[in-house]
C-alpha atoms as a PDB file:
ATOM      1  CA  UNK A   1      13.192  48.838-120.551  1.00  0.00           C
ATOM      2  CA  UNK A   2      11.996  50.080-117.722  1.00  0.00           C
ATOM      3  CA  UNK A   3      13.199  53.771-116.363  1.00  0.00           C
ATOM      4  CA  UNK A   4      14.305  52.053-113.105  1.00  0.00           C
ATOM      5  CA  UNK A   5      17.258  50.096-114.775  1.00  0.00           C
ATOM      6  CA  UNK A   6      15.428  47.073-115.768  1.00  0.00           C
ATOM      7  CA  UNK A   7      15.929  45.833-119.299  1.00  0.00           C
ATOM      8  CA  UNK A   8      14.520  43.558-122.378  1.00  0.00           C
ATOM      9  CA  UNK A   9      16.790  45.144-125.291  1.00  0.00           C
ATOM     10  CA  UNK A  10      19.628  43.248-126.719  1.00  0.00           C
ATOM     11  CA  UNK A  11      21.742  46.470-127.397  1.00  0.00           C
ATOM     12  CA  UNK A  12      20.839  49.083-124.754  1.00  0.00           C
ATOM     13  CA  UNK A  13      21.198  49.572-120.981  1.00  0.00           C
ATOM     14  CA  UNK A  14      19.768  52.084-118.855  1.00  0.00           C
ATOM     15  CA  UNK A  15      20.613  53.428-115.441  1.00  0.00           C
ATOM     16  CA  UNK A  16      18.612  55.914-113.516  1.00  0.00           C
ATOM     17  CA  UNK A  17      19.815  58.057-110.560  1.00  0.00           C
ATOM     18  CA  UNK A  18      17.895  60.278-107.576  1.00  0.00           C
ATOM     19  CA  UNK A  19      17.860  63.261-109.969  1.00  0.00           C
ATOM     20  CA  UNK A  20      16.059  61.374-112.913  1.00  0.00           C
ATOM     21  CA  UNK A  21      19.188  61.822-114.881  1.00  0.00           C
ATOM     22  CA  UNK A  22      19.040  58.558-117.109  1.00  0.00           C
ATOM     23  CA  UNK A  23      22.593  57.196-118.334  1.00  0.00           C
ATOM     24  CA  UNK A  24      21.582  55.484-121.712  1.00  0.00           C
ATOM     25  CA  UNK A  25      24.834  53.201-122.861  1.00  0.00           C
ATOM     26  CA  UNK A  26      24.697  51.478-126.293  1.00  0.00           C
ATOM     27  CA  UNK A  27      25.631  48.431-125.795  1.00  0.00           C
ATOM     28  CA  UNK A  28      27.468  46.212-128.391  1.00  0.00           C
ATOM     29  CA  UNK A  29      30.874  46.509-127.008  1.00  0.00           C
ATOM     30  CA  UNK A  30      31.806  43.351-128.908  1.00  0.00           C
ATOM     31  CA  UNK A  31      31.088  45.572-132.213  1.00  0.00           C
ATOM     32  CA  UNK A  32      32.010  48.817-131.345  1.00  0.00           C
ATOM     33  CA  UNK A  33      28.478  49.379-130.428  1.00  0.00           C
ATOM     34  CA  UNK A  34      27.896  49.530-134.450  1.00  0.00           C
ATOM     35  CA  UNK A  35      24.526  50.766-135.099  1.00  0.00           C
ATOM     36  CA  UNK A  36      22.221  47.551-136.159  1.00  0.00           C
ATOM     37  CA  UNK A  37      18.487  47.340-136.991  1.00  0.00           C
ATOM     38  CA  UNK A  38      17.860  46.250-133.388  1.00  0.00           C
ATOM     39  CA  UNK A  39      19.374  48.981-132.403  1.00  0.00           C
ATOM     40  CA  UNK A  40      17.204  51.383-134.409  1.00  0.00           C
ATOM     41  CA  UNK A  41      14.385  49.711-132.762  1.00  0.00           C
ATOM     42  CA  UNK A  42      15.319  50.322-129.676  1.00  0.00           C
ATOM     43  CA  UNK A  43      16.673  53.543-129.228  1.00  0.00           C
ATOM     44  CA  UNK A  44      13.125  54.400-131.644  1.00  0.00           C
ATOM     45  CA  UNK A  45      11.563  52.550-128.819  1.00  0.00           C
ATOM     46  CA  UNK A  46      13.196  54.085-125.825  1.00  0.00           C
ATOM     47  CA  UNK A  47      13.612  58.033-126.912  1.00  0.00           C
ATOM     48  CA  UNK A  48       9.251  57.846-128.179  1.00  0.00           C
ATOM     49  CA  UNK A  49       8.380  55.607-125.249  1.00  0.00           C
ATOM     50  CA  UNK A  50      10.545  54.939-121.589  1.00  0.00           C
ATOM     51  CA  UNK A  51      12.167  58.303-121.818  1.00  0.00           C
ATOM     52  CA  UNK A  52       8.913  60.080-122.067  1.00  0.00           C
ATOM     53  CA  UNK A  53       8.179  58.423-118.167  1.00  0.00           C
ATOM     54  CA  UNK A  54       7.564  61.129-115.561  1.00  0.00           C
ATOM     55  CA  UNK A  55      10.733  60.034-113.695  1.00  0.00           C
ATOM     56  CA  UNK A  56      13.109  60.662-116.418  1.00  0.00           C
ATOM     57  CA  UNK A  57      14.209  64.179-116.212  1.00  0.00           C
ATOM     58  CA  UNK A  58      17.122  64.327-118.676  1.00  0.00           C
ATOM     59  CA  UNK A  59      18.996  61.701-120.640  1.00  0.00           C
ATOM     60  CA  UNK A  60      22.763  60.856-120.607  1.00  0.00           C
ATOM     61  CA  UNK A  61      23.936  58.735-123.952  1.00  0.00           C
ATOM     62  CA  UNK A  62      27.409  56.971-124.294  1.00  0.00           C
ATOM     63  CA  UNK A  63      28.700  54.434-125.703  1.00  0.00           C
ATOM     64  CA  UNK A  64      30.064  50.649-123.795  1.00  0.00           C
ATOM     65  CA  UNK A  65      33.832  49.708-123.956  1.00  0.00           C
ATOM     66  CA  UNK A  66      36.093  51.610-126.246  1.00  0.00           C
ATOM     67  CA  UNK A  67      33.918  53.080-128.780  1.00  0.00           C
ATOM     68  CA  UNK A  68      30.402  55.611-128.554  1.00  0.00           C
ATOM     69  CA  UNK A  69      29.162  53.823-132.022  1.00  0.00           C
ATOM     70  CA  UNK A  70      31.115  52.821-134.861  1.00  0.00           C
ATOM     71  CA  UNK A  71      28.856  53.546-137.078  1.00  0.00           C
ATOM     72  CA  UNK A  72      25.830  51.008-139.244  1.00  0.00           C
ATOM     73  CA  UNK A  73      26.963  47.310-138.787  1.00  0.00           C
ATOM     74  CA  UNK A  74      28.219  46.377-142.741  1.00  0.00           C
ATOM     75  CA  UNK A  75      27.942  42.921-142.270  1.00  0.00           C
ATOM     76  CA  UNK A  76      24.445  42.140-142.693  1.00  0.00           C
ATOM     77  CA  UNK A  77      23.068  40.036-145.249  1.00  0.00           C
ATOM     78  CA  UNK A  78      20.940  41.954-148.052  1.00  0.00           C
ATOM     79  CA  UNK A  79      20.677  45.247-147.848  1.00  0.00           C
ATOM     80  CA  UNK A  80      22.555  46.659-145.721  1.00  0.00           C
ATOM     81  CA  UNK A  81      20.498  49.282-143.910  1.00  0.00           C
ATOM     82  CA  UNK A  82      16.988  47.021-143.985  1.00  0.00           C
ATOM     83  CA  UNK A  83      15.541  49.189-147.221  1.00  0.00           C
ATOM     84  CA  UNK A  84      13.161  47.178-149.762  1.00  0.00           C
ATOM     85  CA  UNK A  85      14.748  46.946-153.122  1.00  0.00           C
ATOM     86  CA  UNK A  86      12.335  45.991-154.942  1.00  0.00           C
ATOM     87  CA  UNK A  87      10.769  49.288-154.501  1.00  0.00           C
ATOM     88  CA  UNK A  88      10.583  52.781-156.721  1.00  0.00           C
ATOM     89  CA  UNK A  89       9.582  55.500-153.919  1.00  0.00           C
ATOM     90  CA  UNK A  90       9.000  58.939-155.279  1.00  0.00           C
ATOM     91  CA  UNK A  91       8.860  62.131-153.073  1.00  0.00           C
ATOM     92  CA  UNK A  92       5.402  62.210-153.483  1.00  0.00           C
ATOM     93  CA  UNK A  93       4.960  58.130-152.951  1.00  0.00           C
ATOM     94  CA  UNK A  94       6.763  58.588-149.466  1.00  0.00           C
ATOM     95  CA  UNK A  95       5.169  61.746-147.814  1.00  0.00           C
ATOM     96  CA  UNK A  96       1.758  60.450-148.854  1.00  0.00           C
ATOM     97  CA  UNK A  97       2.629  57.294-147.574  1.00  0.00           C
ATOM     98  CA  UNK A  98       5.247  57.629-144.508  1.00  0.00           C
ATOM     99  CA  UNK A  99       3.960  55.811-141.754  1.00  0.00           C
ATOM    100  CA  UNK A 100       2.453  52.773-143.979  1.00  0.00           C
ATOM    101  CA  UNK A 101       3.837  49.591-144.826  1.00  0.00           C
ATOM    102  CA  UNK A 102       6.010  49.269-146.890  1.00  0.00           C
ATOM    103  CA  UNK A 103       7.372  52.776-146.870  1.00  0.00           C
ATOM    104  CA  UNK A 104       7.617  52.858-143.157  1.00  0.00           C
ATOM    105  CA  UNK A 105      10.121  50.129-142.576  1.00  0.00           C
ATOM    106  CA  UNK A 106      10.760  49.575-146.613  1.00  0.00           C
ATOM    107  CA  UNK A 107      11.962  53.396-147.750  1.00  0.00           C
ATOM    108  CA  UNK A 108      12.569  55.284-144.176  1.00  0.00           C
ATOM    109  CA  UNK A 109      16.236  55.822-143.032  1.00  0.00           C
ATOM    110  CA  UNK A 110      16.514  54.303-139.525  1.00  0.00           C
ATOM    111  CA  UNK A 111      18.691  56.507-138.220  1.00  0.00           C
ATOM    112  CA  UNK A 112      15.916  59.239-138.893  1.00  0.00           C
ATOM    113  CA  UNK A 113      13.422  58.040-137.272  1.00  0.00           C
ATOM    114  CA  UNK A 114      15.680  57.784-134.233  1.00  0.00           C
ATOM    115  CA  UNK A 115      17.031  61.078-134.339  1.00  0.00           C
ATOM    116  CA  UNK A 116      13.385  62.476-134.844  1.00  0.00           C
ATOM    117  CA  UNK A 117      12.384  60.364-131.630  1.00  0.00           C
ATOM    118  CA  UNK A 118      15.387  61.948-129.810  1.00  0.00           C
ATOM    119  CA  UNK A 119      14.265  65.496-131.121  1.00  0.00           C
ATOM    120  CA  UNK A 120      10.864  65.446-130.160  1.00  0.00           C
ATOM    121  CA  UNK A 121      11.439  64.205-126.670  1.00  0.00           C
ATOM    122  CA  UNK A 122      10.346  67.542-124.477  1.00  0.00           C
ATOM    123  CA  UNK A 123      13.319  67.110-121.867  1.00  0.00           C
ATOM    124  CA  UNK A 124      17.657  67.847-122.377  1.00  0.00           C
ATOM    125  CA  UNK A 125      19.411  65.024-124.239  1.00  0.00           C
ATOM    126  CA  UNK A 126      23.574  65.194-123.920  1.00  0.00           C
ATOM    127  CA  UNK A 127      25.882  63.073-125.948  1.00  0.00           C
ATOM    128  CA  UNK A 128      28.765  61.671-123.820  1.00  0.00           C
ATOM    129  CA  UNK A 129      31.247  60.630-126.561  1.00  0.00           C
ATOM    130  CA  UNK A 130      33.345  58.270-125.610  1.00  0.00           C
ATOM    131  CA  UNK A 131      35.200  56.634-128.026  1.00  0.00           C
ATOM    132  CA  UNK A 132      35.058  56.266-132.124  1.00  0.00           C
ATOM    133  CA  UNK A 133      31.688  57.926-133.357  1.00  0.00           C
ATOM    134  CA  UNK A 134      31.583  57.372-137.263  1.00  0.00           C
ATOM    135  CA  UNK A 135      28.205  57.695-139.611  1.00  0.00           C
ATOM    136  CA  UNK A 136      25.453  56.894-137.693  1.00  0.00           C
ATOM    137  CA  UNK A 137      27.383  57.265-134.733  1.00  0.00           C
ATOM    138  CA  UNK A 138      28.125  60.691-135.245  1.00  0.00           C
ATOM    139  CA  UNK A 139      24.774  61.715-136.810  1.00  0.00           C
ATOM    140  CA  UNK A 140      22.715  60.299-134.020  1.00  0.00           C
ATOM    141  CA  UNK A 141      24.303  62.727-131.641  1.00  0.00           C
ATOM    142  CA  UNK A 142      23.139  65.790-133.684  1.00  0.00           C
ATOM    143  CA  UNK A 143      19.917  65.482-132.577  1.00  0.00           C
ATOM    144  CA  UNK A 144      21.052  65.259-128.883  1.00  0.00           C
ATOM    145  CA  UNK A 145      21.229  69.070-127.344  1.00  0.00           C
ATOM    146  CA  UNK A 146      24.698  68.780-126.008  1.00  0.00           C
ATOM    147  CA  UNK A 147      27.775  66.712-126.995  1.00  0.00           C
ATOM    148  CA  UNK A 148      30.740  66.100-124.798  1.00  0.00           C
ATOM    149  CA  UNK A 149      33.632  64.079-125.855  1.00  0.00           C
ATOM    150  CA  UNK A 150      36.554  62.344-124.522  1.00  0.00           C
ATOM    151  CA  UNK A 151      40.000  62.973-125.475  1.00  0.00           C
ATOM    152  CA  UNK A 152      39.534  59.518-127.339  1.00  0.00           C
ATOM    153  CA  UNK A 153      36.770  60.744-129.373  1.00  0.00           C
ATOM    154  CA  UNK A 154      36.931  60.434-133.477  1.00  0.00           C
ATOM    155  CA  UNK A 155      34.070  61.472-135.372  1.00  0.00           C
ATOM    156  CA  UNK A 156      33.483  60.834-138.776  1.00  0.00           C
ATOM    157  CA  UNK A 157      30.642  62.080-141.402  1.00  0.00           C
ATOM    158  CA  UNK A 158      32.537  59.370-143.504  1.00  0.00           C
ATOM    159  CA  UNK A 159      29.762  58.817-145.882  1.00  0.00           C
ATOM    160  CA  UNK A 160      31.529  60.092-149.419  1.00  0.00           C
ATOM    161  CA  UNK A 161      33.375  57.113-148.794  1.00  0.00           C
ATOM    162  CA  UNK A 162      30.771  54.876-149.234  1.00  0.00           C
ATOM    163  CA  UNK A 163      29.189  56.098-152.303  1.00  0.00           C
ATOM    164  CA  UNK A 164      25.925  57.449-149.716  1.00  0.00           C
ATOM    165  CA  UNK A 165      24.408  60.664-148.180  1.00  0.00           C
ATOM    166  CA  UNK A 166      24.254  61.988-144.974  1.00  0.00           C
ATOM    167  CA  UNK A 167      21.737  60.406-143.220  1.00  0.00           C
ATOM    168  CA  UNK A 168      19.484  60.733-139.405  1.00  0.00           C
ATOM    169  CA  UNK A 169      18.095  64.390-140.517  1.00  0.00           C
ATOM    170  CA  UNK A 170      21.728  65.797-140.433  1.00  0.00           C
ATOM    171  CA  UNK A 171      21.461  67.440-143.394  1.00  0.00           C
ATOM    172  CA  UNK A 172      19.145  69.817-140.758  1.00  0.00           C
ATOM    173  CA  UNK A 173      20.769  69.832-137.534  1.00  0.00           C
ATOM    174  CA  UNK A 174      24.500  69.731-138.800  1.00  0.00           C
ATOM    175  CA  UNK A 175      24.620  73.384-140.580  1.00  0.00           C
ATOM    176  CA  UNK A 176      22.743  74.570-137.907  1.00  0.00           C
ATOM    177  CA  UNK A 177      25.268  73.669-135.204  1.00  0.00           C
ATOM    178  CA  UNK A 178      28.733  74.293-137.244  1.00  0.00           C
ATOM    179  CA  UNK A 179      27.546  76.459-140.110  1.00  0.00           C
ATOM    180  CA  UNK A 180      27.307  75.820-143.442  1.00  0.00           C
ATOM    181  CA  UNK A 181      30.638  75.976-144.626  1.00  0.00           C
ATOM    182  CA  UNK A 182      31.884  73.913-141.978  1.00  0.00           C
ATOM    183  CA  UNK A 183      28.913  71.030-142.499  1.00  0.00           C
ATOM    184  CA  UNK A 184      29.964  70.823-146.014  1.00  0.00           C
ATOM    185  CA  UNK A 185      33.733  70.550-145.817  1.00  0.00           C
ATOM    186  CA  UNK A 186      33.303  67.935-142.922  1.00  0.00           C
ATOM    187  CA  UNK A 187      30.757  66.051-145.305  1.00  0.00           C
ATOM    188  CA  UNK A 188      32.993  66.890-148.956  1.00  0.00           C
ATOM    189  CA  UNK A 189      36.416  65.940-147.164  1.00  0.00           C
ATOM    190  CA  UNK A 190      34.674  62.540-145.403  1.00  0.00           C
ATOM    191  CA  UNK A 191      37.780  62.629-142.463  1.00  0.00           C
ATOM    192  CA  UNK A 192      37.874  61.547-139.312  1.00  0.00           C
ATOM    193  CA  UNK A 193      38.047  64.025-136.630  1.00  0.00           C
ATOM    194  CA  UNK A 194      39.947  64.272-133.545  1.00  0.00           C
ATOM    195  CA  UNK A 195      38.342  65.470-130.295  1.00  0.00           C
ATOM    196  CA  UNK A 196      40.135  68.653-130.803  1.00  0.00           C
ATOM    197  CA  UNK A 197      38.588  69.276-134.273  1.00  0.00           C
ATOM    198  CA  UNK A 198      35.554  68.648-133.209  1.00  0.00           C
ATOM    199  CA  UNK A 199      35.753  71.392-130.563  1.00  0.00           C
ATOM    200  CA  UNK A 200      37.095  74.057-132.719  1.00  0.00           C
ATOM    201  CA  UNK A 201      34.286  73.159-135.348  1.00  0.00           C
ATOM    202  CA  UNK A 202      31.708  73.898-132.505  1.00  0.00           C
ATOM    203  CA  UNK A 203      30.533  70.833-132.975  1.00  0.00           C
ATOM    204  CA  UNK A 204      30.994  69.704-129.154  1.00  0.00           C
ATOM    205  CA  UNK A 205      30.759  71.966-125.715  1.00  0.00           C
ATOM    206  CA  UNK A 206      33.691  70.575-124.394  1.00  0.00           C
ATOM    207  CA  UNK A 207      36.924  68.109-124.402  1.00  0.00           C
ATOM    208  CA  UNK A 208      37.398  65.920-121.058  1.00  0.00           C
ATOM    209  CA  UNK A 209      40.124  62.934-119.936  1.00  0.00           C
ATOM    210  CA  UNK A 210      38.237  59.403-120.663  1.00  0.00           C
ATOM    211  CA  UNK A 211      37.635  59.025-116.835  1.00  0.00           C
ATOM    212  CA  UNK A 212      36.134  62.947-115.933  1.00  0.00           C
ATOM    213  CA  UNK A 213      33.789  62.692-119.322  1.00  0.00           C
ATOM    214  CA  UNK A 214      30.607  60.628-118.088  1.00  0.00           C
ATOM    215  CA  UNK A 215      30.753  62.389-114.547  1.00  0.00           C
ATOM    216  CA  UNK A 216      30.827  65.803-116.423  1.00  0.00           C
ATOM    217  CA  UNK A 217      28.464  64.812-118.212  1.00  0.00           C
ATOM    218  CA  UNK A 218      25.793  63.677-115.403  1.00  0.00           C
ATOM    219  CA  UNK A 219      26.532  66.857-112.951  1.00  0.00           C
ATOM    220  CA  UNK A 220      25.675  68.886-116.652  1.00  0.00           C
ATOM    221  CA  UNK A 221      22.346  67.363-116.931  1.00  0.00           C
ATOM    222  CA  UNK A 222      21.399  67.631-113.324  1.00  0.00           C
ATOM    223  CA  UNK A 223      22.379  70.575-113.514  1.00  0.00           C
ATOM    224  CA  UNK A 224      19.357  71.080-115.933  1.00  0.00           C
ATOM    225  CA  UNK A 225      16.753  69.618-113.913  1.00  0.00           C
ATOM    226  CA  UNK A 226      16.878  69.647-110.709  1.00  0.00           C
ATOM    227  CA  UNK A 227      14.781  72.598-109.229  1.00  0.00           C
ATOM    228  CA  UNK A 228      13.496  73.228-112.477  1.00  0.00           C
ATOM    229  CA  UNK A 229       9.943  73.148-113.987  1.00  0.00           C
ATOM    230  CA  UNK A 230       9.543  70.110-116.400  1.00  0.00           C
ATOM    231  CA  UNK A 231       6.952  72.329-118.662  1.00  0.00           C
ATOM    232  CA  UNK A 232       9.289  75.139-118.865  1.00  0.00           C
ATOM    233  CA  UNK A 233      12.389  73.051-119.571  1.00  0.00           C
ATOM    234  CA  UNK A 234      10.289  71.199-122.694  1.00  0.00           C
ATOM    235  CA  UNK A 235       8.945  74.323-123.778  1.00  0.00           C
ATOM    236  CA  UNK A 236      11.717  76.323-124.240  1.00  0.00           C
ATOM    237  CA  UNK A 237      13.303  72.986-126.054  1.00  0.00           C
ATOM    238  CA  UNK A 238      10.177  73.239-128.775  1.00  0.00           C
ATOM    239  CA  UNK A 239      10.779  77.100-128.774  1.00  0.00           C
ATOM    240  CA  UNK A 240      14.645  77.363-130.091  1.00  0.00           C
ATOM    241  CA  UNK A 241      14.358  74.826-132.072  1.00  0.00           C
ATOM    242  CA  UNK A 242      11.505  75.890-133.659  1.00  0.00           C
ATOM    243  CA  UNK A 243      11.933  79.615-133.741  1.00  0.00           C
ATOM    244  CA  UNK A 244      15.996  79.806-134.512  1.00  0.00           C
ATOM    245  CA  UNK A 245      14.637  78.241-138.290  1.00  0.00           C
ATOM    246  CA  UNK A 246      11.195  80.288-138.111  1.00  0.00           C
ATOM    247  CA  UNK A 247      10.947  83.288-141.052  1.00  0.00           C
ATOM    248  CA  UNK A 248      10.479  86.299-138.368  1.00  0.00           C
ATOM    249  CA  UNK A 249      10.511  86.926-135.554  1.00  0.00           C
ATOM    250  CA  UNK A 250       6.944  87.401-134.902  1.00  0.00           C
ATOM    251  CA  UNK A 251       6.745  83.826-135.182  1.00  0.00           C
ATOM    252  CA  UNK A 252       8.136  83.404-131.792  1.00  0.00           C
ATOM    253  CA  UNK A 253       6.904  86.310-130.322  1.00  0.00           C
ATOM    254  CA  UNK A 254       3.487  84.388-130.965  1.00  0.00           C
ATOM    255  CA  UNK A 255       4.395  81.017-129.677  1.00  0.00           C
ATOM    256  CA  UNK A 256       6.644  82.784-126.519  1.00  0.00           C
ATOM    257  CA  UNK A 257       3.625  84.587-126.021  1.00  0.00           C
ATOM    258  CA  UNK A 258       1.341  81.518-125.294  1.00  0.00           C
ATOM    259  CA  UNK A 259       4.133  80.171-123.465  1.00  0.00           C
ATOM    260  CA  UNK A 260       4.153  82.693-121.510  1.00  0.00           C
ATOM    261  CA  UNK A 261       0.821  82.772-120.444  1.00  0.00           C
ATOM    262  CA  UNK A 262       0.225  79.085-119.876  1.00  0.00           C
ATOM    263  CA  UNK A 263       3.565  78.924-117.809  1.00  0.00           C
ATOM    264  CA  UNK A 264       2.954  82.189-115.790  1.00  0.00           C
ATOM    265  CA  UNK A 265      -0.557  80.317-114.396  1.00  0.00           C
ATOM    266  CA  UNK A 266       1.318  76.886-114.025  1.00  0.00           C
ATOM    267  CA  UNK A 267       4.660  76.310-112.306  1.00  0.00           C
ATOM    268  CA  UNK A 268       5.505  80.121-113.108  1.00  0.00           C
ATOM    269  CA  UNK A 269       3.262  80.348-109.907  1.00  0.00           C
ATOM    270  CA  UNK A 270       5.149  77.801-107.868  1.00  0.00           C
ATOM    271  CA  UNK A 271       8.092  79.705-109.020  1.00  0.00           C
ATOM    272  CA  UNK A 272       7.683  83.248-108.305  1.00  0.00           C
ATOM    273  CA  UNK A 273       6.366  82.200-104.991  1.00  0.00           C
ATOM    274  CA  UNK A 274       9.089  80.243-104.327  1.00  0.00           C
ATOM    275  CA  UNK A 275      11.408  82.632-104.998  1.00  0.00           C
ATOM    276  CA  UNK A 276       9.894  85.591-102.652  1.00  0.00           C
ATOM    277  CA  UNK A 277       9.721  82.951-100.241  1.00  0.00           C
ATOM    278  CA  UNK A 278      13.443  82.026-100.626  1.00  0.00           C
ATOM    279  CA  UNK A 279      12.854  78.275-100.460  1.00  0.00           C
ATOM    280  CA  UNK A 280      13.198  75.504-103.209  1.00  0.00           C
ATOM    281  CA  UNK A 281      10.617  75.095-105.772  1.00  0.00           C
ATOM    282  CA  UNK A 282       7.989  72.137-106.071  1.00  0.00           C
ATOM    283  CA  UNK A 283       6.792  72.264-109.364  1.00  0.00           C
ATOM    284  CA  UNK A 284       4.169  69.847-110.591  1.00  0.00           C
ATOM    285  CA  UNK A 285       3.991  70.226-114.398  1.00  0.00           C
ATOM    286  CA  UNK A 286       4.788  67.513-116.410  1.00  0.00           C
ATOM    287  CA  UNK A 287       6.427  67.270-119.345  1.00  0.00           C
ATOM    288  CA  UNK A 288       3.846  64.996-121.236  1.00  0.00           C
ATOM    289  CA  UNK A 289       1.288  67.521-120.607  1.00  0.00           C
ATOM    290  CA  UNK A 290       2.724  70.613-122.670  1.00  0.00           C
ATOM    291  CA  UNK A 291       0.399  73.759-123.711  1.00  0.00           C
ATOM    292  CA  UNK A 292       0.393  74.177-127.715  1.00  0.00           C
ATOM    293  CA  UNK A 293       2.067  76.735-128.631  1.00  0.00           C
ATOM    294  CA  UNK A 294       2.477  76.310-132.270  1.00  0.00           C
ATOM    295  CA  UNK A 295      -0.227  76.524-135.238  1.00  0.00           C
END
């Protein structure tokens, strides 16, 4: 897929605008947009490879038809979720061994490895839920920045009901968006939530009407970019996430410090000059090129 709009997935589609706002829609409306091991592949592909493209300044992601995603598609032969059975993995057989075959593709959750592409990816990422968002569906979104929802929205960390654990690294972003208390009654209870729910949980920014909740969505992440520095923006990403679970706070007064610096003789330049100078900024940073900031 090509940042442009041009596509060779199955389940995704992609739409660029002016801004470099890409609109990301799962695509499986047949399905409910149910989460399949193409689909892994794909968003895996899109949020570690296209996304990263210069021209993509934020991503949009939403789901086709009447549903965001309902969830992992059931109806696969074997197992379900593409794990090797015939496998044993201990802790120390998997961490050793995480990025080899078969443990890779054998032992790894999909749905982590996607959310860990979508986390690492140095630029805003908003949800636009549109419809039912159930397992995978829901936990996908976790690792976006933002979620908005329709009015239509359900959400569901449904997976007491079928005998498995939470899944996609949501075990680490979900208490640190709603709390613990709430992340465990939402995972114990296995409901469905309303859009409404879902907002007083904190787990979503905001509630819109099926029709305003893409728009909203789009003018948010432009919003974001547009007169902004790219380095900045995927900086200070890297920096609350990292720092909000770091064990003092001199830990990010370290990394803010080299932020600091390598911004304030980058685009912080183009900045403060635009600024006395009362005109728009043109920064040149890019996002792929980030200073390290952490040990």
């Amino acid at each position: 897929m090509s940042p442009d709009g041009g596509s060779d997935y199955e389940t995704l589609r992609c739409e660029l605008d002016e801004h470099g706002v890409a609109t990301l829609t799962l695509h499986r409306p047949e399905a409910l947009n149910a989460f399949d091991l193409t689909m892994a592949r794909e968003l895996e592909r899109f949020f570690l490879h296209d996304a990263h493209d210069d021209v993509v300044r934020a991503v949009v992601v939403t789901g086709a038809g009447r549903a965001f995603c309902a969830g992992m598609d059931l109806g696969a032969e074997g197992n379900v979720f593409g794990l090797d059975e015939s496998l044993a993995p201990t802790p120390e057989d998997l961490r050793a061994h995480l990025t080899e075959a078969p443990y890779h593709d054998g032992v790894r959750d999909t749905g982590g490895r996607v959310t860990l592409a979508i986390h690492a990816l140095p630029k805003p990422v908003i949800a636009a839920i549109n419809g039912a968002a159930v397992g995978i569906g829901a936990t996908m979104t976790l690792a976006m920045d933002l979620r908005l929802v329709s009015t239509r929205a359900r959400i569901g960390f449904v997976f007491g009901r079928l005998g498995i654990v939470p899944e996609a690294c949501s075990t680490w972003f979900l208490p640190r968006i709603v709390g613990i208390q709430q992340a465990l009654e939402w995972i114990y209870s296995a409901e469905v939530l309303d859009a409404e729910a879902a907002y007083a949980g904190r787990l979503v920014r905001s509630v819109h009407e099926p029709d305003d909740l893409l728009p909203a969505a789009q003018e948010l992440a432009r919003s974001f970019v547009v007169d902004r520095s790219p380095v900045a923006l995927g900086l200070a990403k890297q920096l609350l996430y990292r720092n909000s679970a770091a064990a003092d706070p001199l830990e990010a007064h370290l990394s803010d410090s080299l932020a600091m610096f390598w911004t304030s003789i980058g685009d912080g330049k183009e900045g403060v000059a635009a600024f006395l100078e009362k005109r728009a900024p043109r920064f040149t940073g890019r996002a792929e090129e980030l200073p390290r900031v952490f040990d």
